[in-house]
N, C-alpha and C. Protein backbone atom coordinates (compact mmCIF):
# COMPACT_ATOMS: atom_id res chain seq x y z
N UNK A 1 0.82 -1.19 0.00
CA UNK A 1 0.00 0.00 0.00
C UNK A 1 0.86 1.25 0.00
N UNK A 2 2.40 1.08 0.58
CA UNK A 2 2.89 2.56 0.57
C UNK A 2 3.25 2.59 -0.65
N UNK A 3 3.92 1.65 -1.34
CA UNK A 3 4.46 2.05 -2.73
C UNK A 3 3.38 2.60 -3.53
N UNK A 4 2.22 1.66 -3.31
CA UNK A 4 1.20 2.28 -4.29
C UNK A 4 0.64 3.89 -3.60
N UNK A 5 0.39 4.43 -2.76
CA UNK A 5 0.26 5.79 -2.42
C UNK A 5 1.68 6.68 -3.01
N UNK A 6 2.92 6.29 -2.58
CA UNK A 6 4.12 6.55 -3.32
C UNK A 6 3.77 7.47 -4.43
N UNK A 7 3.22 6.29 -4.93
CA UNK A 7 3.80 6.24 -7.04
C UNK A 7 2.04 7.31 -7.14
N UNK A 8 1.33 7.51 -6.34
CA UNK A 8 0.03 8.15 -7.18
C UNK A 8 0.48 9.81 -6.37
N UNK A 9 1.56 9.67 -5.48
CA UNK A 9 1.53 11.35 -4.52
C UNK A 9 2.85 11.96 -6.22
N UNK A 10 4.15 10.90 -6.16
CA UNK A 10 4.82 11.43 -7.12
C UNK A 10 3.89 11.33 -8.77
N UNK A 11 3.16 10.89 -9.19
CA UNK A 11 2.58 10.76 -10.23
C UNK A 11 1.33 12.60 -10.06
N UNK A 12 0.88 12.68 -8.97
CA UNK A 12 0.21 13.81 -8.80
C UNK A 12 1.05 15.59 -8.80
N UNK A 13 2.29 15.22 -8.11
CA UNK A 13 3.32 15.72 -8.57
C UNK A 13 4.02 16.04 -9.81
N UNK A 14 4.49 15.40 -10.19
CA UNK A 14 4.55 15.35 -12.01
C UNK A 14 3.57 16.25 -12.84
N UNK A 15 2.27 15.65 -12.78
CA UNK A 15 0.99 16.13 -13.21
C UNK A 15 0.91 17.65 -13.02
N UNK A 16 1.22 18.22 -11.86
CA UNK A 16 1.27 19.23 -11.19
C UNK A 16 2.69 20.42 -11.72
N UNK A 17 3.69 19.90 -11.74
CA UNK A 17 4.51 20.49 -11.96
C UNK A 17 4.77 20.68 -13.86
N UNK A 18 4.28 19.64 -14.52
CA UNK A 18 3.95 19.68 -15.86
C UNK A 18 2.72 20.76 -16.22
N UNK A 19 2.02 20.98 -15.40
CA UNK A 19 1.27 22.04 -15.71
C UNK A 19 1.51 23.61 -15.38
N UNK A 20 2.48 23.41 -14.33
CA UNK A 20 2.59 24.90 -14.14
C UNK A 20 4.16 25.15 -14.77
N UNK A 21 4.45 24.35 -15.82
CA UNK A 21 5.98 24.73 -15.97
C UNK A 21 5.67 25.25 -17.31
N UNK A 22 4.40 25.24 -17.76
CA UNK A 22 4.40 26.55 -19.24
C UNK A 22 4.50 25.77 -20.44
N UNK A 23 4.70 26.93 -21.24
CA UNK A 23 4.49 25.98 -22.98
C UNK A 23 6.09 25.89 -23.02
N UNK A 24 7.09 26.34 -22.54
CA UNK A 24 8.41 26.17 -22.86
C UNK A 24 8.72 24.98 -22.95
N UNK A 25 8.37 23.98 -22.06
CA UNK A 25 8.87 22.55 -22.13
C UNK A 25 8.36 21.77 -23.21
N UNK A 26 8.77 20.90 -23.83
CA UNK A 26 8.57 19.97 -24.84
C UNK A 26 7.60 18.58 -24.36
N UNK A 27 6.53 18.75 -24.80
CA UNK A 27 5.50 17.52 -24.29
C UNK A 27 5.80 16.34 -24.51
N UNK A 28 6.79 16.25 -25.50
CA UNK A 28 6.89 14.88 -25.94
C UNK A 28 7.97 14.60 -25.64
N UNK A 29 8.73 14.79 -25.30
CA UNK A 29 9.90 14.48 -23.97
C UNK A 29 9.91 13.79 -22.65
N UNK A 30 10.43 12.61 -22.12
CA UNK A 30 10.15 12.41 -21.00
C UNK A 30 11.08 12.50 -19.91
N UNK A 31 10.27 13.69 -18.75
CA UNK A 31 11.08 14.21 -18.00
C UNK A 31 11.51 13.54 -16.94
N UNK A 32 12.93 13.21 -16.38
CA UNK A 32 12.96 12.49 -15.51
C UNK A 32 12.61 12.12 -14.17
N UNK A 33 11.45 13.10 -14.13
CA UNK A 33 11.06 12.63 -13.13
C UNK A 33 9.88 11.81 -14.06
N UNK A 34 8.98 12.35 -14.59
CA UNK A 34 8.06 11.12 -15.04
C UNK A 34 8.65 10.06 -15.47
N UNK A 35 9.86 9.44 -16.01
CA UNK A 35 10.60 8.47 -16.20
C UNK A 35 10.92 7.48 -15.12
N UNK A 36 11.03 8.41 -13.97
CA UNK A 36 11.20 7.90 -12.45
C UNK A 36 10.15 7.28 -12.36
N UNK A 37 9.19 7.87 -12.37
CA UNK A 37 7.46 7.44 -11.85
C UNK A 37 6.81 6.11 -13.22
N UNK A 38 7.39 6.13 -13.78
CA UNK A 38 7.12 4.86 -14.68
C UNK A 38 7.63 4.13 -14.72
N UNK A 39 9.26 4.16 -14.12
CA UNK A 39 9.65 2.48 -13.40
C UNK A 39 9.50 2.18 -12.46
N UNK A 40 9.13 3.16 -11.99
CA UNK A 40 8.52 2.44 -10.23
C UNK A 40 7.25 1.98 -10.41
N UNK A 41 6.09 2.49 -11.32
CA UNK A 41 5.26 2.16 -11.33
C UNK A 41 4.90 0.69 -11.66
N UNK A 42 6.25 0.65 -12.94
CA UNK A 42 6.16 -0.70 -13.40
C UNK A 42 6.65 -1.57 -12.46
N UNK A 43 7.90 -1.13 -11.26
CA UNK A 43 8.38 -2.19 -10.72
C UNK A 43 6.84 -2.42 -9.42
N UNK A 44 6.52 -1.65 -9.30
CA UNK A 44 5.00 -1.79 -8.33
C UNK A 44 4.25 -2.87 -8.70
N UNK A 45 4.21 -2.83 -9.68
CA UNK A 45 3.07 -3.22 -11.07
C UNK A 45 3.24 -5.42 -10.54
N UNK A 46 4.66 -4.89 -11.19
CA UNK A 46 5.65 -6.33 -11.23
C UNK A 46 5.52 -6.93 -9.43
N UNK A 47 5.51 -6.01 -8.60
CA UNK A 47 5.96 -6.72 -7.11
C UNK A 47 4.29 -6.94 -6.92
N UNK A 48 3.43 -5.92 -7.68
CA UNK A 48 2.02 -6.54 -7.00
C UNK A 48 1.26 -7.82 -7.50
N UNK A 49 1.95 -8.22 -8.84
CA UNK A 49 1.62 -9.50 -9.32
C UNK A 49 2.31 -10.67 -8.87
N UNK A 50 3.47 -10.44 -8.37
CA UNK A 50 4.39 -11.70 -7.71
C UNK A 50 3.51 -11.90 -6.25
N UNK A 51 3.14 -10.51 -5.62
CA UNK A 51 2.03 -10.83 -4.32
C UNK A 51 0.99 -11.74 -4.29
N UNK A 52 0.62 -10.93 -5.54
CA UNK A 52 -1.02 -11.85 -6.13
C UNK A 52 -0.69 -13.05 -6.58
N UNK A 53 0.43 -12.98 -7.20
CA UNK A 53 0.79 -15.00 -7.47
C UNK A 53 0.59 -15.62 -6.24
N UNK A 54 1.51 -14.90 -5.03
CA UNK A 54 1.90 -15.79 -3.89
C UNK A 54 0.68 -16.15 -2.85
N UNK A 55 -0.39 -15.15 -2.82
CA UNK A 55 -1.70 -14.99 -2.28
C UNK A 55 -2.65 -16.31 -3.39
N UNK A 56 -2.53 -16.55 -4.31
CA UNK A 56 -3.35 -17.26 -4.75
C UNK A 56 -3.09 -18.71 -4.39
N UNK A 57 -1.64 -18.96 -4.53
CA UNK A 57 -1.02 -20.41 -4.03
C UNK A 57 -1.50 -20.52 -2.69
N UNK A 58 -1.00 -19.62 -1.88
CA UNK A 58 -1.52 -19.84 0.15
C UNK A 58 -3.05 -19.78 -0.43
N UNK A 59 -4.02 -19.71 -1.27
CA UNK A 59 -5.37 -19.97 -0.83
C UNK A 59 -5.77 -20.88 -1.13
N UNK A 60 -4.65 -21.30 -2.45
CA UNK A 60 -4.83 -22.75 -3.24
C UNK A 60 -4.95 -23.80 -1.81
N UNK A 61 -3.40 -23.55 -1.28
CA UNK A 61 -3.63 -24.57 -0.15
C UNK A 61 -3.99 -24.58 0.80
N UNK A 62 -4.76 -23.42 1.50
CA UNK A 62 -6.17 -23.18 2.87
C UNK A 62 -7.33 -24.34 1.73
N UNK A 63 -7.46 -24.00 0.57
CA UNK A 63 -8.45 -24.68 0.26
C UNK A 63 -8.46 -26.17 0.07
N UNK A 64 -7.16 -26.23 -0.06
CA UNK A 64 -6.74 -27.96 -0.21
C UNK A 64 -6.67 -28.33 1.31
N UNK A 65 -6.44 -27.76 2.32
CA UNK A 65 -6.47 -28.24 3.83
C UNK A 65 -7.88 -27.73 4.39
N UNK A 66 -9.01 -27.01 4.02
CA UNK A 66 -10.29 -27.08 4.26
C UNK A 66 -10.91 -28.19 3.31
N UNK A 67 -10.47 -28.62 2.08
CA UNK A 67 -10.95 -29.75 1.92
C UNK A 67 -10.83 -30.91 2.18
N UNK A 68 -9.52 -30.86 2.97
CA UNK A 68 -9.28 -32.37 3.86
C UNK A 68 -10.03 -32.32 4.93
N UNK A 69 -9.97 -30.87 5.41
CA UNK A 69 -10.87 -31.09 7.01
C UNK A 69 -12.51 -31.79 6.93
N UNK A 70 -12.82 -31.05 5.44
CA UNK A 70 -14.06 -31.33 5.53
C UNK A 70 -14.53 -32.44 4.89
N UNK A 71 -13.56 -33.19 4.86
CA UNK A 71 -14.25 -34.15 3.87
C UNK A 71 -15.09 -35.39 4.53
N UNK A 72 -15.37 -35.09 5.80
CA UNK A 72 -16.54 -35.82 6.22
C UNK A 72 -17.88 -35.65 5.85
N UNK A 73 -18.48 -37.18 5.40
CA UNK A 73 -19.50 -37.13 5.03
C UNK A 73 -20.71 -36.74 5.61
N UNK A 74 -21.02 -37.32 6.94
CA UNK A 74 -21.46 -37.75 8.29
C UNK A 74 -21.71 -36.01 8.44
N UNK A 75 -23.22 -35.30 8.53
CA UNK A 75 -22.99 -34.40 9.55
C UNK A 75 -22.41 -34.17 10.71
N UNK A 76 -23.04 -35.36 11.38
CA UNK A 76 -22.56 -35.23 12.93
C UNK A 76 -21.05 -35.06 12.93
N UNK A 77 -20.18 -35.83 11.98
CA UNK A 77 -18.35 -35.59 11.95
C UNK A 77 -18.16 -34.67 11.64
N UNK A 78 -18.90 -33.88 10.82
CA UNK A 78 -18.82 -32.24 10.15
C UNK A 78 -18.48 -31.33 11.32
N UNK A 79 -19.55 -31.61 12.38
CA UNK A 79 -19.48 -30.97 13.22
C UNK A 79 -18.61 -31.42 14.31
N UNK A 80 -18.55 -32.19 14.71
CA UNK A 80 -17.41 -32.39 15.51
C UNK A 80 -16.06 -32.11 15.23
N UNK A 81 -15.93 -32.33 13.97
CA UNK A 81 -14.23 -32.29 13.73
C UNK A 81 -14.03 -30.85 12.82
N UNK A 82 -14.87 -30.27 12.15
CA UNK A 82 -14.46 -29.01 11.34
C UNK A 82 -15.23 -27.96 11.70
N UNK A 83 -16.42 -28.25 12.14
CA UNK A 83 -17.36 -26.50 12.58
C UNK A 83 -17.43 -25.87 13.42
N UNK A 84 -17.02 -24.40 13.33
CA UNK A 84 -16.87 -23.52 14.22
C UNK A 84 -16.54 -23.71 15.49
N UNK A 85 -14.91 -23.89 15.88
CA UNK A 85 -14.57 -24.11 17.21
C UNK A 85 -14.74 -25.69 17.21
N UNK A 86 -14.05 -26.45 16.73
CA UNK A 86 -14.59 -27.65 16.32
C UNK A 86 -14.58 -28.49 17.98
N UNK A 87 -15.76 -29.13 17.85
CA UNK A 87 -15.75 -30.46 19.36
C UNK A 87 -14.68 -30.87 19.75
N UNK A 88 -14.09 -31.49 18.45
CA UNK A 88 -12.45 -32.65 18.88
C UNK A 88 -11.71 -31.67 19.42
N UNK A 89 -11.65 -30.39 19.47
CA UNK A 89 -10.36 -29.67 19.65
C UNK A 89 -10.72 -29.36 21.57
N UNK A 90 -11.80 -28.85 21.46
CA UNK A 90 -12.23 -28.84 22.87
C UNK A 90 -13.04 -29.83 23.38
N UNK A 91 -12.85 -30.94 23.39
CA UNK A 91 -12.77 -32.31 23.50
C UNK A 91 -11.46 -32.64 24.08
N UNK A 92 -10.43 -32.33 23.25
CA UNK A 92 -8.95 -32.89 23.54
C UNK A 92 -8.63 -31.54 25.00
N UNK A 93 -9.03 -30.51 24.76
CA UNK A 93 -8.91 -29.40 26.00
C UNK A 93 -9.01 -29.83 27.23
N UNK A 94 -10.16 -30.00 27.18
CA UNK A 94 -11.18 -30.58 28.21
C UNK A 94 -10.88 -31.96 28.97
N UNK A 95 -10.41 -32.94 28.25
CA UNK A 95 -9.73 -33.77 28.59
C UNK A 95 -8.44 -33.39 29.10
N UNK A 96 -7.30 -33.02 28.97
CA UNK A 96 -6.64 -32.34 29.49
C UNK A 96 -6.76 -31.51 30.73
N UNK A 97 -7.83 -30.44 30.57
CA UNK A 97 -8.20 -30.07 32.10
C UNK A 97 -8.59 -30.55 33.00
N UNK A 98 -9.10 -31.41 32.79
CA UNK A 98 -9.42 -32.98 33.31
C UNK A 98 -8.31 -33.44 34.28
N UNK A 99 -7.75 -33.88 33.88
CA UNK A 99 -6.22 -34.63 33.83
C UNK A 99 -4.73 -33.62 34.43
N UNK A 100 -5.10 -32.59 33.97
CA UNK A 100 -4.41 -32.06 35.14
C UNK A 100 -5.17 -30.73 36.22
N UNK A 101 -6.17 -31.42 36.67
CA UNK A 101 -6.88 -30.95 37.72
C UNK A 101 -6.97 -29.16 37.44
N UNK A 102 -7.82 -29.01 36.55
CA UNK A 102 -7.56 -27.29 36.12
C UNK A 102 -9.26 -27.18 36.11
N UNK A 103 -10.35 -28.27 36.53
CA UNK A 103 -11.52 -27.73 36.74
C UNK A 103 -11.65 -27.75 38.45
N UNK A 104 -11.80 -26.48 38.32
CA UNK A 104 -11.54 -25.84 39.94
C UNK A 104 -12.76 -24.92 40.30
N UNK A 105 -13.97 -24.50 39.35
CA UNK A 105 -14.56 -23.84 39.89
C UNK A 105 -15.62 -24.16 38.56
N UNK A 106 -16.98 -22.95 39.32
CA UNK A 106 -18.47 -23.21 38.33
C UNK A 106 -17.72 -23.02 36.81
N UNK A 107 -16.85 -21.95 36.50
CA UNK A 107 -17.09 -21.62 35.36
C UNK A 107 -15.94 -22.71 34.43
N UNK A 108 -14.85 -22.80 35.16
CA UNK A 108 -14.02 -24.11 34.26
C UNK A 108 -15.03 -25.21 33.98
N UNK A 109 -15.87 -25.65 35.01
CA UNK A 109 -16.80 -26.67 35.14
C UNK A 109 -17.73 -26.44 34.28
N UNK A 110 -18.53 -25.05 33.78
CA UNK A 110 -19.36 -24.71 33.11
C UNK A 110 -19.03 -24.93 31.27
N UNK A 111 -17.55 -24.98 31.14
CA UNK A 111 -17.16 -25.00 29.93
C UNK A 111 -17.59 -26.45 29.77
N UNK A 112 -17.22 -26.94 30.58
CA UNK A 112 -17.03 -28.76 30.38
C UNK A 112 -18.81 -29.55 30.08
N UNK A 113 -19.55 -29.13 30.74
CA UNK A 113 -20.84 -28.93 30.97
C UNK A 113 -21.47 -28.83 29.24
N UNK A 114 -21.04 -27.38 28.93
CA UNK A 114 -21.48 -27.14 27.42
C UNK A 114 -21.20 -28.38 26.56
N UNK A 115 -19.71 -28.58 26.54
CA UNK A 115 -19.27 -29.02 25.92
C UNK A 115 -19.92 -30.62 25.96
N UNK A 116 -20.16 -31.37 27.04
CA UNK A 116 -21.40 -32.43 27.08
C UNK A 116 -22.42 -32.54 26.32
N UNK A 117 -22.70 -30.96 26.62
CA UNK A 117 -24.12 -31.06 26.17
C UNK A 117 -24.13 -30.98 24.95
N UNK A 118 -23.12 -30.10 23.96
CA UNK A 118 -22.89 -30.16 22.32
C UNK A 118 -22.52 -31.51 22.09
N UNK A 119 -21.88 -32.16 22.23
CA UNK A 119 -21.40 -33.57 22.16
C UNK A 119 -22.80 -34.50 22.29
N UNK A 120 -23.54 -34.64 22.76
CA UNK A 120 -24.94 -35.07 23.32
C UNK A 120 -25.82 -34.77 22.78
N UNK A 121 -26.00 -33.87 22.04
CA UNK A 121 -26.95 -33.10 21.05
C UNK A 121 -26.41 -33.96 19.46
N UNK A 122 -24.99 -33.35 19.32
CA UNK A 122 -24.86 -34.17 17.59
C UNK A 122 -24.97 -35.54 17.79
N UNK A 123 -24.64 -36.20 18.99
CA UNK A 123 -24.84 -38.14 18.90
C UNK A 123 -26.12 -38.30 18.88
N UNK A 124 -27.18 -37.48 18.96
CA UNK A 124 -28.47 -37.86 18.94
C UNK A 124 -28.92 -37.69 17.66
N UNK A 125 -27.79 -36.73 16.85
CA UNK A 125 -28.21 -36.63 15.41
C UNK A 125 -27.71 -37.54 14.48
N UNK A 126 -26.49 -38.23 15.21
CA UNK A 126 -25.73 -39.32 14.21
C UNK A 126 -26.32 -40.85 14.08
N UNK A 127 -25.75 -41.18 13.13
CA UNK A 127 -25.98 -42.74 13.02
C UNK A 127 -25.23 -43.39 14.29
N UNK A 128 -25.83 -44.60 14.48
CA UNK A 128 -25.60 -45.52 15.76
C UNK A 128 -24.58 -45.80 15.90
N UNK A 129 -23.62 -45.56 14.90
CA UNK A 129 -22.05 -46.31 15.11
C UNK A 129 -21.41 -44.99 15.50
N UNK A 130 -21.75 -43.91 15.05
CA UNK A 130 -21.23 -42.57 15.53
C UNK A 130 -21.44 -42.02 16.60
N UNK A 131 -22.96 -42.13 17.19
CA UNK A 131 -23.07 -41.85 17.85
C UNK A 131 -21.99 -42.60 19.56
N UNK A 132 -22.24 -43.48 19.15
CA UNK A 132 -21.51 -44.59 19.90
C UNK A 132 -20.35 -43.90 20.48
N UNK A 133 -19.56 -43.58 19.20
CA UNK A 133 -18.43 -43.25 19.52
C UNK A 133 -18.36 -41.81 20.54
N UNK A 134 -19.38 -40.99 19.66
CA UNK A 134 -19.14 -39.54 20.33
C UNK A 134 -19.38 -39.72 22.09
N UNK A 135 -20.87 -41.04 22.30
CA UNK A 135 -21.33 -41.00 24.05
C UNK A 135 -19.87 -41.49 24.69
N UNK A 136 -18.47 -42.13 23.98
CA UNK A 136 -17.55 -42.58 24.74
C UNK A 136 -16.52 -41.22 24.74
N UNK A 137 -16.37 -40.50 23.57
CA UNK A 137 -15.33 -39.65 23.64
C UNK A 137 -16.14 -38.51 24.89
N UNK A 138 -17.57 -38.62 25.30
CA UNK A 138 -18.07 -37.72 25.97
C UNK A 138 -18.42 -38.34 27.66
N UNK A 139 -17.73 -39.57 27.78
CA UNK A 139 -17.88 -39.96 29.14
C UNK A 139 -17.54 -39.29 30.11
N UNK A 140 -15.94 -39.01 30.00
CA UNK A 140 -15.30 -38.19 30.98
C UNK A 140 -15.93 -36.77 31.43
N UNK A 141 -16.49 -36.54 30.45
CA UNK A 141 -17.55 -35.23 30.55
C UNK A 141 -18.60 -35.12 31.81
N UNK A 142 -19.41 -36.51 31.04
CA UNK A 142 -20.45 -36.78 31.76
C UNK A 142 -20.39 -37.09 33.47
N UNK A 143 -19.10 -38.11 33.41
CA UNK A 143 -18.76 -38.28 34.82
C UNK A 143 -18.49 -36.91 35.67
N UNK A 144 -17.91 -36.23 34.94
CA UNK A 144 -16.97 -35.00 35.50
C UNK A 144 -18.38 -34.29 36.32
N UNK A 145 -19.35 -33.62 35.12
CA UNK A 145 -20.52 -33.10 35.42
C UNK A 145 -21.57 -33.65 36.90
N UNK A 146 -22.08 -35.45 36.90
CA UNK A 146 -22.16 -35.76 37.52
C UNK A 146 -21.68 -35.97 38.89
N UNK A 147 -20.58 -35.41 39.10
CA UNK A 147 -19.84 -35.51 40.50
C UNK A 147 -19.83 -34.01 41.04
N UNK A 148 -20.27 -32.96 39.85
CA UNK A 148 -20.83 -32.16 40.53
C UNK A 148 -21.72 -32.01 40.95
N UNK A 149 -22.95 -32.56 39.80
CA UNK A 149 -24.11 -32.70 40.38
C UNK A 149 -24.45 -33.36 41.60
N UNK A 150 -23.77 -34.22 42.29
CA UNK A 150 -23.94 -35.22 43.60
C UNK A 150 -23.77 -33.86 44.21
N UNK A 151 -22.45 -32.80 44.55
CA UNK A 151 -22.28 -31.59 44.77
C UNK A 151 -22.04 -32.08 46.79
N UNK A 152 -21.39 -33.21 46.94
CA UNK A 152 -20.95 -33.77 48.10
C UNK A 152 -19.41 -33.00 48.41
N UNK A 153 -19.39 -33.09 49.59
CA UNK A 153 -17.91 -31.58 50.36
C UNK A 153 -16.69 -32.62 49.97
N UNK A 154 -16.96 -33.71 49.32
CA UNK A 154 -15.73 -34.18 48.82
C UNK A 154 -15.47 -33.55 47.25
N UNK A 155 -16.42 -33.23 47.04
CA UNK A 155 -16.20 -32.91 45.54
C UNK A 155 -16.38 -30.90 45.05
N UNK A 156 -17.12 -30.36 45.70
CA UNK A 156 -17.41 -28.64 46.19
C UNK A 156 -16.83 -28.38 47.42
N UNK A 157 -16.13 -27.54 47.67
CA UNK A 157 -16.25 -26.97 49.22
C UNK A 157 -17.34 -26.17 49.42
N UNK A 158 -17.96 -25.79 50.62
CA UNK A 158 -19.02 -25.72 50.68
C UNK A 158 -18.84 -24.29 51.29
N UNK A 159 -17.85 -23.51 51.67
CA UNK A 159 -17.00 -22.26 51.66
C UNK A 159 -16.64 -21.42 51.01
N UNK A 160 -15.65 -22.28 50.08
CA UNK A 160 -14.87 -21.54 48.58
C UNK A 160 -15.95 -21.81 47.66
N UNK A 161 -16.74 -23.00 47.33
CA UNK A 161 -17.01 -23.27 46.31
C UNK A 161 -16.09 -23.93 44.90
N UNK A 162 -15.06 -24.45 45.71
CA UNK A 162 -13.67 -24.77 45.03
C UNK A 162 -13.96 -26.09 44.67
N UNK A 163 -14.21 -26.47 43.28
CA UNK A 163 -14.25 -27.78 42.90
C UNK A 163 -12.87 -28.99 42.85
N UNK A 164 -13.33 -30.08 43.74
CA UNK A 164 -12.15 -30.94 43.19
C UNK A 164 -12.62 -32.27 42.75
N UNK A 165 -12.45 -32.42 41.55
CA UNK A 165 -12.73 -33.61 41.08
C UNK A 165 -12.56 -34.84 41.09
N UNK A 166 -12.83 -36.27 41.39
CA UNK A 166 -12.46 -37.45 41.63
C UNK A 166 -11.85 -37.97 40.61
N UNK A 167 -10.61 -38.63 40.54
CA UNK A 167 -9.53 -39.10 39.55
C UNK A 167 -10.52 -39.65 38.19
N UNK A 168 -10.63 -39.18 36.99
CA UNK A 168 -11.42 -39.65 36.19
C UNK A 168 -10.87 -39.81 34.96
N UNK A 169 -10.83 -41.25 34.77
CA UNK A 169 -10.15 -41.61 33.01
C UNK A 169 -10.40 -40.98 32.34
N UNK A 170 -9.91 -40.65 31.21
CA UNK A 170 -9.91 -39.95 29.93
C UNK A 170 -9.45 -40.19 28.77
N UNK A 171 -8.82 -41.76 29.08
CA UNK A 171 -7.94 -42.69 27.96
C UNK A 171 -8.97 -42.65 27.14
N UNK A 172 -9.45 -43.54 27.65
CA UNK A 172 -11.02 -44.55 26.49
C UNK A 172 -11.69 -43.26 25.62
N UNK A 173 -11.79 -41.84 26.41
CA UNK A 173 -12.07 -40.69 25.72
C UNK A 173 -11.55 -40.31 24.54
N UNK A 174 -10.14 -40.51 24.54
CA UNK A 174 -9.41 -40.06 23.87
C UNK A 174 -9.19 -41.21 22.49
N UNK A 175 -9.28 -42.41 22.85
CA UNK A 175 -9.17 -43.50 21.83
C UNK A 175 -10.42 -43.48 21.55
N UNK A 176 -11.58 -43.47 21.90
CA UNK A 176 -12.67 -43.13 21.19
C UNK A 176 -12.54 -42.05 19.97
N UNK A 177 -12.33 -40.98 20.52
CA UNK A 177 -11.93 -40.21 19.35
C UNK A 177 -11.19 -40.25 18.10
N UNK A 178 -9.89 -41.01 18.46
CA UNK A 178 -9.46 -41.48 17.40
C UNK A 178 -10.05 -42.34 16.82
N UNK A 179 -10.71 -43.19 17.40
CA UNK A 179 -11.59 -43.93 16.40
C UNK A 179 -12.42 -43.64 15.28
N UNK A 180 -13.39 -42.46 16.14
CA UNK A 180 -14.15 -42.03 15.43
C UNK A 180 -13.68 -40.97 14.14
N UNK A 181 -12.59 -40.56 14.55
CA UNK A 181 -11.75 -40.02 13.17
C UNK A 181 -11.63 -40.72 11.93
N UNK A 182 -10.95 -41.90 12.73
CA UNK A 182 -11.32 -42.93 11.33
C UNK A 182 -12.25 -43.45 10.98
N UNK A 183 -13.54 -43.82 11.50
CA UNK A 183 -14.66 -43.71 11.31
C UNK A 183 -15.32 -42.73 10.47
N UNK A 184 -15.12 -41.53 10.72
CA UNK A 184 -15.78 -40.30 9.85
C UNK A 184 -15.28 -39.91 8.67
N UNK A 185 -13.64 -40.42 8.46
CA UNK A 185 -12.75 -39.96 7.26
C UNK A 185 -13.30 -41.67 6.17
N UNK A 186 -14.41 -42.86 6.62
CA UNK A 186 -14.21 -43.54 5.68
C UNK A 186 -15.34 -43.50 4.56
């Protein structure tokens, strides 16, 4: 953008100074400064098409890696693995917070919660083998949720309100998922 403002302030210039310099000068002459302003323009010209080459390739391949993402057939995999904020990704989060004890209160807990409940919503929309998979990659969830819901001073303090959660697998969660990856990519 600066070169191109550049080349239109000296090109307005030119314009400007060609007009107030009178009939003495020879029109058909090119003055060096407009000579200036026409290889830059051209080298502008030249650097903004090597841009536009290089911008078209990086979209070539966003589009070749959005078409791998998406190439699930399966709504329900659509959504889990590629739409907006995709499940698997906060799936794999979540599991993790899990695992290293980082749900500590309503609102860490509240993420985990949603995230059940989106997970629980598309398995009700998938076929039976999918669904399958998603109620296992969504156990740890479910358990997690449920041990709040009991909402016993082993699991809330009843003071802080400080959640601590009972040691809860997240393997089978996680190999579920991979499963269902390959499941959804066949």
């Amino acid at each position: 953008m600066k070169k191109f403002s550049l080349i239109a302030v000296a090109t307005t210039a030119t314009l400007a100074l060609s007009a107030c310099g009178g009939e003495d000068e020879p029109t058909d002459e090119t003055t060096p400064v407009e000579q200036t302003t026409e290889d830059t323009a051209a080298e502008t010209t030249e650097d903004m098409a090597e841009e536009t080459g290089d911008m078209a390739e990086e979209t070539g391949d966003a589009a070749g890696e959005t078409e791998e993402a998406g190439s699930f057939s399966d709504p329900a995999c659509q959504e889990f693995f590629t739409e907006g904020g995709p499940l698997a990704d906060r799936a794999e989060a979540a599991r993790a917070a899990i695992d290293n004890g980082e749900i500590v209160d309503t609102i860490t807990m509240s993420e985990v919660t949603l995230l059940k409940s989106r997970i629980d919503a598309t398995a009700e929309e998938a076929p039976e083998d999918i669904s399958a998979l998603l109620l296992e990659v969504n156990a740890p969830f479910a358990e997690a949720q449920a041990a709040v819901n009991e909402a016993s001073e082993d699991v809330i303090d009843p003071e802080s309100g400080a959640i601590t959660l009972p040691e809860i697998d997240t393997q089978g969660s996680a190999d579920a998922q991979a499963e269902l990856e390959t499941a959804c990519a066949a």
